[in-house]
N, C-alpha and C. Protein backbone atom coordinates (compact mmCIF):
# COMPACT_ATOMS: atom_id res chain seq x y z
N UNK A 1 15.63 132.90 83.37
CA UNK A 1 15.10 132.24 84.55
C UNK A 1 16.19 131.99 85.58
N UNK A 2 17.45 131.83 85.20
CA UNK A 2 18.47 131.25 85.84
C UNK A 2 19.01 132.32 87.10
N UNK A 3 19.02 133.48 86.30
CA UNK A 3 19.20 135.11 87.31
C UNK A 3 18.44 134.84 88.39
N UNK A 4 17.12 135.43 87.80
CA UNK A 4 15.63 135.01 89.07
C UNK A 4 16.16 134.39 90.23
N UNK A 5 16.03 133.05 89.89
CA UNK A 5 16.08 131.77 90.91
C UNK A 5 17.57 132.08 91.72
N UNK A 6 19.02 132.80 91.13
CA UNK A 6 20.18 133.03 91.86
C UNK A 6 19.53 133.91 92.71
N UNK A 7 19.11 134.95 92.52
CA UNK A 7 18.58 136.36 92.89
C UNK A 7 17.72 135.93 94.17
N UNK A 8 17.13 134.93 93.74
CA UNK A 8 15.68 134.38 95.27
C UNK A 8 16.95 133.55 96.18
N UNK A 9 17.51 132.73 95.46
CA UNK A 9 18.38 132.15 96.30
C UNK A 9 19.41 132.98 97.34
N UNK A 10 19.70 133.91 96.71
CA UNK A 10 21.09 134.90 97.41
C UNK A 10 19.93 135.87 97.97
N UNK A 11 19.21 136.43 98.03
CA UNK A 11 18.22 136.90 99.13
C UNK A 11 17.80 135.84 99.94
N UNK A 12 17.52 134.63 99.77
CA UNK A 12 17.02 133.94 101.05
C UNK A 12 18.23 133.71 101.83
N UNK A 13 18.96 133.44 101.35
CA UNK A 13 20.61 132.89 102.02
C UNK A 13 21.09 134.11 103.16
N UNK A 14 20.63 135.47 102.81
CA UNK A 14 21.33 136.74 103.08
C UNK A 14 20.68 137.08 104.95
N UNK A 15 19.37 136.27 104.35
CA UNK A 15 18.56 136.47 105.70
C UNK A 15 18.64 135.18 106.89
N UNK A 16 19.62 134.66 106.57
CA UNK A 16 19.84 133.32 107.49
C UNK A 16 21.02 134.22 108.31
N UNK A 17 21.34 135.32 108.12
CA UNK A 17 22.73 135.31 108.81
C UNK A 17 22.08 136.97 110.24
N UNK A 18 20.72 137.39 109.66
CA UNK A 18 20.12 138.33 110.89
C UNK A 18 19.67 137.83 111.66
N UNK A 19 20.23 138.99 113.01
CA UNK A 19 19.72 138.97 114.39
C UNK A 19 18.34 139.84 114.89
N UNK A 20 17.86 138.75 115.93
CA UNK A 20 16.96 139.19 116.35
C UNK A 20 16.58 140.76 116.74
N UNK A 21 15.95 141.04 116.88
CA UNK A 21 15.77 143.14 117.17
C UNK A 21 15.89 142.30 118.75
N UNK A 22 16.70 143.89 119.93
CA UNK A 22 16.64 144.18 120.65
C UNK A 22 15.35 144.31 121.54
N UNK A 23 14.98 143.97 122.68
CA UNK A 23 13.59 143.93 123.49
C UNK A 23 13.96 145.31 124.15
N UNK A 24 12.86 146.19 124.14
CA UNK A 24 13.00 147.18 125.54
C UNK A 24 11.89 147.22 126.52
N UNK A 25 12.10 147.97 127.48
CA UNK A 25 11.20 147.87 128.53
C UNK A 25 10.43 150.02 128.24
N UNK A 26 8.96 149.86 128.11
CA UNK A 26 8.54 150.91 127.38
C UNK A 26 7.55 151.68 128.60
N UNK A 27 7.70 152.52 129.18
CA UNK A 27 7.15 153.28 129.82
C UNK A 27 5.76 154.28 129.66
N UNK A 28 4.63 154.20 129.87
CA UNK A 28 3.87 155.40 129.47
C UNK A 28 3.89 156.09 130.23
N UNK A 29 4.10 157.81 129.63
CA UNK A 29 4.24 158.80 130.43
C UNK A 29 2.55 159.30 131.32
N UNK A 30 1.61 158.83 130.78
CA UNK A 30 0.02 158.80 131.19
C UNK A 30 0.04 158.12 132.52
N UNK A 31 0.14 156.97 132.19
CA UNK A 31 -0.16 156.09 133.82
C UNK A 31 1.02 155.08 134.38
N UNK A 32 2.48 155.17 134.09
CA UNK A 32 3.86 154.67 135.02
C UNK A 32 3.01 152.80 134.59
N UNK A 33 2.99 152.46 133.33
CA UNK A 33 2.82 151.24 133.09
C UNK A 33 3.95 150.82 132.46
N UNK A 34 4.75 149.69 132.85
CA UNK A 34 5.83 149.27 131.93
C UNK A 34 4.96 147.93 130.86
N UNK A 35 5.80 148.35 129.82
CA UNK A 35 5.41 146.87 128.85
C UNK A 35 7.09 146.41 128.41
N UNK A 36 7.05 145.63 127.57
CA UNK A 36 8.41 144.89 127.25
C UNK A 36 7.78 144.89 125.80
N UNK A 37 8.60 145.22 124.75
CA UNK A 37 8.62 145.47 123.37
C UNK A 37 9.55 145.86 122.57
N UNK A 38 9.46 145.04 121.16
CA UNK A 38 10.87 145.87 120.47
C UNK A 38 10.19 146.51 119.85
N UNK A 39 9.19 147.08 119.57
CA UNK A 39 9.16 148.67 118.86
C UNK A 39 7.89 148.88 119.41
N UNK A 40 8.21 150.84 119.69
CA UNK A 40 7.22 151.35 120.32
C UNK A 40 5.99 151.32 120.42
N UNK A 41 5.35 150.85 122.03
CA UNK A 41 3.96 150.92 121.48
C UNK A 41 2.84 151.88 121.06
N UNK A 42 3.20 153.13 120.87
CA UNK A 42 2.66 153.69 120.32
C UNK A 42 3.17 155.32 120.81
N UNK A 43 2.31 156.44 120.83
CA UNK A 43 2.74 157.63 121.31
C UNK A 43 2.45 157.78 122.75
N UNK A 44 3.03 158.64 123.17
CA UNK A 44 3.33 158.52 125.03
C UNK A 44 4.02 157.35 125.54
N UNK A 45 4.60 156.88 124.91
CA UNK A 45 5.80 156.28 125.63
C UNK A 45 6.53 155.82 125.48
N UNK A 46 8.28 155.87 126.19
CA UNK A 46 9.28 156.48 126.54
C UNK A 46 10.08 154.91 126.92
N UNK A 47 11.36 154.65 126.54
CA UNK A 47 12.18 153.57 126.71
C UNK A 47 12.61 153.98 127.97
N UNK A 48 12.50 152.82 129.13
CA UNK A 48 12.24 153.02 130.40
C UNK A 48 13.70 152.29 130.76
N UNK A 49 14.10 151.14 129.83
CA UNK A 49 15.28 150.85 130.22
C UNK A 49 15.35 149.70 128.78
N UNK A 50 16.95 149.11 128.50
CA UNK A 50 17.06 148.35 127.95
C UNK A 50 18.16 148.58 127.06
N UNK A 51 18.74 147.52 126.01
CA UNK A 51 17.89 146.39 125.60
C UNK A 51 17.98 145.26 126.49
N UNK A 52 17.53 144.33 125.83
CA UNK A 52 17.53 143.22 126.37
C UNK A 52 17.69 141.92 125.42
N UNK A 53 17.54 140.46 125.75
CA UNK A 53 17.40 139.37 124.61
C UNK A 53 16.71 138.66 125.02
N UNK A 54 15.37 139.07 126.13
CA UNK A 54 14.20 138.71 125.63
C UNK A 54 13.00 138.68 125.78
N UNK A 55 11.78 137.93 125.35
CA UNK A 55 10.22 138.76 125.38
C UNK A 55 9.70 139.12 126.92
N UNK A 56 10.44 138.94 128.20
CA UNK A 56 9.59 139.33 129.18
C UNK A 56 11.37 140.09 129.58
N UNK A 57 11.74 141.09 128.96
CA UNK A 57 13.03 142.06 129.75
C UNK A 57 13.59 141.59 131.06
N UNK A 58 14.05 140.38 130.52
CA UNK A 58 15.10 139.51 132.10
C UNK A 58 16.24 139.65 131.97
N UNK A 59 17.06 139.43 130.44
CA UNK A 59 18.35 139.30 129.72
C UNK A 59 18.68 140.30 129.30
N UNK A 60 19.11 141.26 130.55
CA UNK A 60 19.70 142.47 129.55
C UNK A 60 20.72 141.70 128.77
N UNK A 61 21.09 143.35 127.41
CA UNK A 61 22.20 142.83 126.24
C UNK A 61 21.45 142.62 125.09
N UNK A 62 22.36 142.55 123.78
CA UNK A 62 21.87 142.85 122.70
C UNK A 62 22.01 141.02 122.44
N UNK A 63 20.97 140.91 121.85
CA UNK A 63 20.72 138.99 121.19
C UNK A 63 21.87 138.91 120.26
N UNK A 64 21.99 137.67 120.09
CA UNK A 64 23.15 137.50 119.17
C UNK A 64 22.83 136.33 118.41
């Protein structure tokens, strides 16, 4: 039992020390719509600019 509980402990601990994902600004090649997203919204479209650090692409730069 003692492993386990180190094992849950040193995985939860491991994830206190990640950074946020990067925001980009996402282009569709169909109709010149920008969105702001960290991962693509789907097919047809194209990273228009970025990154950034945050949900409406004001802060360019990577979050820290």
């Amino acid at each position: 039992m003692k492993p386990v509980l180190l094992f849950a402990t040193l995985l939860y601990c491991s994830s206190l020390w990640a950074n946020p994902a990067p925001w980009y600004r996402w282009r569709s090649a169909e109709s010149n719509v920008d969105v702001c997203s960290q991962v693509s919204p789907g097919e047809g479209w194209v990273v228009a600019k970025g990154p950034y650090q945050d949900a409406v692409c004001k802060k360019p730069g990577v979050p820290h």
